[in-house]
N, C-alpha and C. Protein backbone atom coordinates (compact mmCIF):
# COMPACT_ATOMS: atom_id res chain seq x y z
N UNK A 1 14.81 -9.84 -9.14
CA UNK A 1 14.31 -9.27 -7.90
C UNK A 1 13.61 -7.94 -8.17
N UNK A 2 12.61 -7.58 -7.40
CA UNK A 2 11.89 -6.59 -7.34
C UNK A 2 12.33 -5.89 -6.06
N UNK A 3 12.49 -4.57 -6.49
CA UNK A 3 12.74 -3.40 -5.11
C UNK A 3 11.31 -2.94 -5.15
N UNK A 4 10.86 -2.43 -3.76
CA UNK A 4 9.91 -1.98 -3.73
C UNK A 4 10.10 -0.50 -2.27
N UNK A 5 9.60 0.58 -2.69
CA UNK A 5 10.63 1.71 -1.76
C UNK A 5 8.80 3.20 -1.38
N UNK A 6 8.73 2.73 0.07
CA UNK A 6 7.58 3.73 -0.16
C UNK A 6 8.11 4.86 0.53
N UNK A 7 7.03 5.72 0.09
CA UNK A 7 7.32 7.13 0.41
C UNK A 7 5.85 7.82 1.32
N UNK A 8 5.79 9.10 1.74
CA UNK A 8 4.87 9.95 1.99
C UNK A 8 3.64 9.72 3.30
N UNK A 9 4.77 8.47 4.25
CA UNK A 9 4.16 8.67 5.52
C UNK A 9 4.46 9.27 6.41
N UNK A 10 3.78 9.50 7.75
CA UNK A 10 4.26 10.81 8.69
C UNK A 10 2.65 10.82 9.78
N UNK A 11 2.67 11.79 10.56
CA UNK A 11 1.77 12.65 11.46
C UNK A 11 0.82 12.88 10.97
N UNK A 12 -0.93 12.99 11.22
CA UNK A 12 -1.59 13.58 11.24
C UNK A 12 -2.71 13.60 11.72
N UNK A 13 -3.40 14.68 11.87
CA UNK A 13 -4.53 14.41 12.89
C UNK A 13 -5.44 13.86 12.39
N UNK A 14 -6.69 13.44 13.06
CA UNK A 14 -7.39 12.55 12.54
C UNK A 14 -8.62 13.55 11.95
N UNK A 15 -8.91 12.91 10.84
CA UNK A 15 -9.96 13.62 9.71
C UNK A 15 -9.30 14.02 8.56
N UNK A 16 -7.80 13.96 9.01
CA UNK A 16 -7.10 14.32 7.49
C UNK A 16 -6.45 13.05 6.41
N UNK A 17 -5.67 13.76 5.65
CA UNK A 17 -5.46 13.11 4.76
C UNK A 17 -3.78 12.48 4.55
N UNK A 18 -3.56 11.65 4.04
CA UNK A 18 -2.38 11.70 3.55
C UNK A 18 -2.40 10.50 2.03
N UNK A 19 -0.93 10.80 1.27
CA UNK A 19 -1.00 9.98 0.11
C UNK A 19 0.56 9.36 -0.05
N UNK A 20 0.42 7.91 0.13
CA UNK A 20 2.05 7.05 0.26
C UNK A 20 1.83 6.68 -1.37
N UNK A 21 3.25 6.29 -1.70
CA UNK A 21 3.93 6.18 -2.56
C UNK A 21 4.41 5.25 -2.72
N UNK A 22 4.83 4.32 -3.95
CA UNK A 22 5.46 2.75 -3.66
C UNK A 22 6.21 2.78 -5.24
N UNK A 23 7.14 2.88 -5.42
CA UNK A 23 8.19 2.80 -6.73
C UNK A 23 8.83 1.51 -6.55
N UNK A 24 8.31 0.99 -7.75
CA UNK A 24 9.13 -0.05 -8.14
C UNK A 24 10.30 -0.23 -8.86
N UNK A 25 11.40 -1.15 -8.87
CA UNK A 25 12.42 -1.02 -9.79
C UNK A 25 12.64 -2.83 -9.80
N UNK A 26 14.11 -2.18 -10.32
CA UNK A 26 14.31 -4.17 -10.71
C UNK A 26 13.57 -4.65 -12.10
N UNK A 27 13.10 -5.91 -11.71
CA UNK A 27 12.48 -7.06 -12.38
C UNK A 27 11.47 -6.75 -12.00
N UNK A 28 10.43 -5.35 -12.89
CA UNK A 28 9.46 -5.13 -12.61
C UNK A 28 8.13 -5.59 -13.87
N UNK A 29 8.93 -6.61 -14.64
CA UNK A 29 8.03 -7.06 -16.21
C UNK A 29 7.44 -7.81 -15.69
N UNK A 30 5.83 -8.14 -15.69
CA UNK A 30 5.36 -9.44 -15.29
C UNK A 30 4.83 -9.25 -13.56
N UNK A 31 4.60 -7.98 -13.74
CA UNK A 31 4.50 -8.13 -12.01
C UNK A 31 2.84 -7.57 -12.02
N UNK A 32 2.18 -9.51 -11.48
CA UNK A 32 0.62 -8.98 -11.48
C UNK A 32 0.20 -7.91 -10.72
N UNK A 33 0.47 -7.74 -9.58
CA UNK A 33 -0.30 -6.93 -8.82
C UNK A 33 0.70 -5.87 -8.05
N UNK A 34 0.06 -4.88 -7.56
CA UNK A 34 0.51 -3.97 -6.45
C UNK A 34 -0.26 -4.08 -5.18
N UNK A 35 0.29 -3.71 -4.01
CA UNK A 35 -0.88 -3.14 -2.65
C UNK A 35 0.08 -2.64 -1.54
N UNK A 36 -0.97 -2.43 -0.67
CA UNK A 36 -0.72 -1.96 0.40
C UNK A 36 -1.02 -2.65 1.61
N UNK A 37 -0.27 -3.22 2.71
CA UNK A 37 -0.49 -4.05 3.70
C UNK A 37 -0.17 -2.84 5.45
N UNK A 38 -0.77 -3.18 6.22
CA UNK A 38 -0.57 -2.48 7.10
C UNK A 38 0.04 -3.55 8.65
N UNK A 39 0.54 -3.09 9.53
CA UNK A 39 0.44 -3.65 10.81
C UNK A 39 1.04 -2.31 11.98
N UNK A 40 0.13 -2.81 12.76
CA UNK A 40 -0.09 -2.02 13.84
C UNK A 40 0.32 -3.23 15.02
N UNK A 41 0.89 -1.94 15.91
CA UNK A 41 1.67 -3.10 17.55
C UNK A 41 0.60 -3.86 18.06
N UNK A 42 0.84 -5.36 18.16
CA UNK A 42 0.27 -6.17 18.73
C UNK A 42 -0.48 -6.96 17.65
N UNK A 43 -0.30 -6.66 16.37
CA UNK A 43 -1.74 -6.96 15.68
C UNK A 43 -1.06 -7.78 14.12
N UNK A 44 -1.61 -8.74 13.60
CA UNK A 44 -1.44 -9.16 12.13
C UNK A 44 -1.15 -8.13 11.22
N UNK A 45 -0.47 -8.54 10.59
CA UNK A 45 -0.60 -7.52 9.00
C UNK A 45 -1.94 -7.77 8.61
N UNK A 46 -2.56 -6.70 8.01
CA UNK A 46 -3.62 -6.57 7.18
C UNK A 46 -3.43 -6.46 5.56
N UNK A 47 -4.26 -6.79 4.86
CA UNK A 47 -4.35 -6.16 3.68
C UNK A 47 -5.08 -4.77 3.55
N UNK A 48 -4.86 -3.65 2.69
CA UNK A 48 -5.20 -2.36 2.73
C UNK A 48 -6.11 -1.90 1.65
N UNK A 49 -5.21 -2.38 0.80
CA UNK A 49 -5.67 -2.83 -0.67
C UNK A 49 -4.87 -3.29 -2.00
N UNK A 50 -5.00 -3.23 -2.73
CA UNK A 50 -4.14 -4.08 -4.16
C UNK A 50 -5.19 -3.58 -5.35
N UNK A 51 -4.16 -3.25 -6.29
CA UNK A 51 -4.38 -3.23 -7.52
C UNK A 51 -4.02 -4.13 -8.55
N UNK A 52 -4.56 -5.38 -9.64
CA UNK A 52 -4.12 -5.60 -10.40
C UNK A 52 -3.61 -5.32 -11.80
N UNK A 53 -2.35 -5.97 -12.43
CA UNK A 53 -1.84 -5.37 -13.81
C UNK A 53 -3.47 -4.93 -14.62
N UNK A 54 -4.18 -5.97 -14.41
CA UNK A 54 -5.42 -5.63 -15.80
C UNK A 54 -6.61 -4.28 -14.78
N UNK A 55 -5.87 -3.97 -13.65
CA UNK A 55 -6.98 -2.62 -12.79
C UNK A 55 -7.59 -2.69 -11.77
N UNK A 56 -8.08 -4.18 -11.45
CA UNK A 56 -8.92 -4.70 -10.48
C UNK A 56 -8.20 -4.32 -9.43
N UNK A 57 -9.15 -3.30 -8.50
CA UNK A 57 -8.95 -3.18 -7.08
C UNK A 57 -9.87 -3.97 -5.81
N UNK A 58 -9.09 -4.14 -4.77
CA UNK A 58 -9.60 -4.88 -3.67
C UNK A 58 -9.04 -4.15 -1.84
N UNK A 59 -10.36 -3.94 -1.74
CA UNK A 59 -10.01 -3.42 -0.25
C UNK A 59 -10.31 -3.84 0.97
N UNK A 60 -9.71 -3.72 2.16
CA UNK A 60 -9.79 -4.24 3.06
C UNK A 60 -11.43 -3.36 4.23
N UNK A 61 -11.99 -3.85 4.65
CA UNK A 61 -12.92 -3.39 5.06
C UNK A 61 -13.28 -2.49 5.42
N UNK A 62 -12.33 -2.22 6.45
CA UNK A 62 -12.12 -0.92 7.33
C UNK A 62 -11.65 0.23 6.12
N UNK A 63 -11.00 -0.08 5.58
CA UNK A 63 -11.21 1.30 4.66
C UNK A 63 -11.65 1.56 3.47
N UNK A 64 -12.67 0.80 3.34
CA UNK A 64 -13.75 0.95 1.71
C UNK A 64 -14.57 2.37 1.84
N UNK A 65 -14.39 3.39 0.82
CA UNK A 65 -15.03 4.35 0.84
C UNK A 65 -14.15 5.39 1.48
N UNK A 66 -12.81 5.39 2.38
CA UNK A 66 -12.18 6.16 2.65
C UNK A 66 -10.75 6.34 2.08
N UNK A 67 -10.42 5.01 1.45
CA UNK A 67 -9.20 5.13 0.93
C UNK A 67 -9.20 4.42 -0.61
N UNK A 68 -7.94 4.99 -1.57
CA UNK A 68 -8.15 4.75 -2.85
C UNK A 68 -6.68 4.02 -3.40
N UNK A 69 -6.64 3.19 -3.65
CA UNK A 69 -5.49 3.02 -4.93
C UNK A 69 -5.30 3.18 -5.77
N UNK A 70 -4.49 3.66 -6.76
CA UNK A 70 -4.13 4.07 -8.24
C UNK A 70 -2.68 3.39 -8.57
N UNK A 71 -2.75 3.50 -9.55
CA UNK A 71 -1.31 3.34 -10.30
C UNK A 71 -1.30 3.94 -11.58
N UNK A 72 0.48 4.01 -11.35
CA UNK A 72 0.70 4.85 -12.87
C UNK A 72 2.11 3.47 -13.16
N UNK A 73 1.77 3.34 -14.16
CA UNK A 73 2.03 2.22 -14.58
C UNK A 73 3.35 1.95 -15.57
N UNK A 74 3.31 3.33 -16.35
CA UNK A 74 4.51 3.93 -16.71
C UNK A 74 5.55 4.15 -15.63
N UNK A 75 5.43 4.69 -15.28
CA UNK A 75 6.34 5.20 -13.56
C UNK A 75 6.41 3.75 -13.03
N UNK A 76 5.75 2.79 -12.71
CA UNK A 76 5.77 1.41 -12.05
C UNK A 76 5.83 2.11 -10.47
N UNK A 77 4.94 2.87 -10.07
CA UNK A 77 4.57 3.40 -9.02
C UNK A 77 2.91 2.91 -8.84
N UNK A 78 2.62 2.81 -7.41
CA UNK A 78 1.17 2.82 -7.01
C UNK A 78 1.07 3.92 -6.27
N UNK A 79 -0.11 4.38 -5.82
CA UNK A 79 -0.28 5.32 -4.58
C UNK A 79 -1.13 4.84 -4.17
N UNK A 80 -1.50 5.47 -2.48
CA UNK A 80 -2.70 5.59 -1.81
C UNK A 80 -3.20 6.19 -1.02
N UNK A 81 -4.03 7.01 -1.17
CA UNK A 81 -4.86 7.97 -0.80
C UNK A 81 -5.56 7.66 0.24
N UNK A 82 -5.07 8.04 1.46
CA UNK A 82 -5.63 8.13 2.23
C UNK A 82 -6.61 9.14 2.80
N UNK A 83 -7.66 9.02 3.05
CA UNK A 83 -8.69 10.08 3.52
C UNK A 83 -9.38 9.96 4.82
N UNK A 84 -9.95 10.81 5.47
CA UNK A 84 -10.67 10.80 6.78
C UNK A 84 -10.08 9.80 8.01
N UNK A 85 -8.70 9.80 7.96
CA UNK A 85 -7.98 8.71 8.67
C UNK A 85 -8.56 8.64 10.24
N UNK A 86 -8.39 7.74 10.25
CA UNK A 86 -8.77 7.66 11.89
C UNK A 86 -7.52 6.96 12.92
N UNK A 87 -7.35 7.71 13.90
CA UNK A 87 -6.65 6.69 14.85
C UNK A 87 -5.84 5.61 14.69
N UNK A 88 -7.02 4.47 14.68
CA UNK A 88 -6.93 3.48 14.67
C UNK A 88 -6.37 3.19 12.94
N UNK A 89 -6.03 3.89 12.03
CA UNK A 89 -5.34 3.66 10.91
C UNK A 89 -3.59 3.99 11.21
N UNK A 90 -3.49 4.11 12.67
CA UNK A 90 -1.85 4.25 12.95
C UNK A 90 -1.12 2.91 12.80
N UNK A 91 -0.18 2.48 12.28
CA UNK A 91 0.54 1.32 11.62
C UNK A 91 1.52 1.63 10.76
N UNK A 92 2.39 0.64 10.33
CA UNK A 92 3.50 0.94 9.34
C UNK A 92 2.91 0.14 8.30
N UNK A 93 2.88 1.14 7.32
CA UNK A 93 2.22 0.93 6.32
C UNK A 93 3.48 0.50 4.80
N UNK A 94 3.05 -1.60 4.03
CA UNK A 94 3.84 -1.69 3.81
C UNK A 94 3.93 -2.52 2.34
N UNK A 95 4.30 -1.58 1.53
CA UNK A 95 4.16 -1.69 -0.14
C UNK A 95 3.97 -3.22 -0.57
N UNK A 96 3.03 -3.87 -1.13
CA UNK A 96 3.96 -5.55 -1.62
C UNK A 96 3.36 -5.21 -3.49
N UNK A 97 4.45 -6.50 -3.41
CA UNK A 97 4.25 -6.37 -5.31
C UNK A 97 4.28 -7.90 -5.34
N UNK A 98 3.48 -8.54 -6.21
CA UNK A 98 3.48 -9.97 -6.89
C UNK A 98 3.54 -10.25 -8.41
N UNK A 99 4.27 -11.49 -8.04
CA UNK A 99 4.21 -12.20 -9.33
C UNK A 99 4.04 -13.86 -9.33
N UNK A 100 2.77 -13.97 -10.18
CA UNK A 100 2.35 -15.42 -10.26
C UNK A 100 3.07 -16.45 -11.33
N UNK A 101 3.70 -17.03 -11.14
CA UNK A 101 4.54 -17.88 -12.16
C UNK A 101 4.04 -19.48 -11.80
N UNK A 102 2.90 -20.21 -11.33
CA UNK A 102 3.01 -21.42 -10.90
C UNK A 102 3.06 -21.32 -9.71
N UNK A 103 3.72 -20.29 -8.88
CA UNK A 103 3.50 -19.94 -7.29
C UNK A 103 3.68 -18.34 -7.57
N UNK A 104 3.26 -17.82 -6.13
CA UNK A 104 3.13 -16.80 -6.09
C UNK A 104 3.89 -16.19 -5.47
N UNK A 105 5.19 -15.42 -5.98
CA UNK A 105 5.89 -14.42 -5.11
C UNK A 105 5.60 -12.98 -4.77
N UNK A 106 6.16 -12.95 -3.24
CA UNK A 106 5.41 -11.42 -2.78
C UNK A 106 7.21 -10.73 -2.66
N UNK A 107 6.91 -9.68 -3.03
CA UNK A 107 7.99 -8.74 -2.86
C UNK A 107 7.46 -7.73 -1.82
N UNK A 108 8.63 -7.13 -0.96
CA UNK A 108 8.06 -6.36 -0.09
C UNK A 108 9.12 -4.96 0.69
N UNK A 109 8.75 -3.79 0.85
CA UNK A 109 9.28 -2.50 0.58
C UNK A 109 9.55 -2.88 2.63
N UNK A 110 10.11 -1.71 2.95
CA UNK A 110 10.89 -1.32 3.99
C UNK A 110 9.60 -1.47 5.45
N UNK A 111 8.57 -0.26 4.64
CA UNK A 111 7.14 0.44 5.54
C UNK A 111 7.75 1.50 5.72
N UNK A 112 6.47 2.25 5.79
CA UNK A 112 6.00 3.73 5.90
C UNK A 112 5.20 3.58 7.62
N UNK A 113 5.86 4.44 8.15
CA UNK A 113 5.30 5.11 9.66
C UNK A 113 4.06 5.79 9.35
N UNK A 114 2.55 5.80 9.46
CA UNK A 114 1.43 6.74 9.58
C UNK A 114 0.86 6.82 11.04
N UNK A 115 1.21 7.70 11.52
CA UNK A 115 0.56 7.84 12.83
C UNK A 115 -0.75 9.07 12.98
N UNK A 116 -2.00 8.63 13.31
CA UNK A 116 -2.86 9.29 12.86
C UNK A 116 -3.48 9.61 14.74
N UNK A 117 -3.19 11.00 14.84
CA UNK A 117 -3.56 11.57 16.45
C UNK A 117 -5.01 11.88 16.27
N UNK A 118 -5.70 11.61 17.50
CA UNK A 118 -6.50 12.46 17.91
C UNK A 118 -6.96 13.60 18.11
């Protein structure tokens, strides 16, 4: 099993910034990818973005050019950088980790509260 535990959401007004956190533990050998999924009241989960083991990043529309993923890989942590947030980026924002073995398992963290005011 994979734990997955984020950190560094909260308040802020809109135009600013914030940066969540996602530590992995467990059965973290073999784990292709990282990301970030969001959902907001009333609405689907989204994808946010994902990083793969070999780097490849992928983002979700709405925030190409405003938001970034990284990982430190040693640590078995991702982050994400959020920038110029808007509003409408208010959601609980919510770590997943995979691993492809023949199927694909998603592991998945608690969520992070970002509420982004006007």
């Amino acid at each position: 099993q994979v734990q997955l535990v984020e950190s560094g959401g909260g308040l802020v007004q809109a135009g600013g910034s914030l940066r969540l956190s996602c530590a992995a533990s467990g059965s973290t050998r073999n784990i292709n990818g990282m990301g970030w999924y969001r959902q907001a009241p009333g609405k689907q989960r989204e994808l946010v973005a994902s990083i793969t083991s070999g780097g490849s990043t992928n983002y979700g529309d709405s925030v190409k050019g405003r938001f970034t993923i990284s990982r430190d890989s040693a640590k078995n942590t991702v982050y994400l950088q959020m920038n110029s947030l808007k509003p409408e980026d208010t959601a609980v924002y919510y770590c997943n980790g995979w691993k492809f073995a023949f199927v694909r398992t998603d592991y998945w963290g608690l969520g992070t509260q970002v509420t982004v005011s006007s």
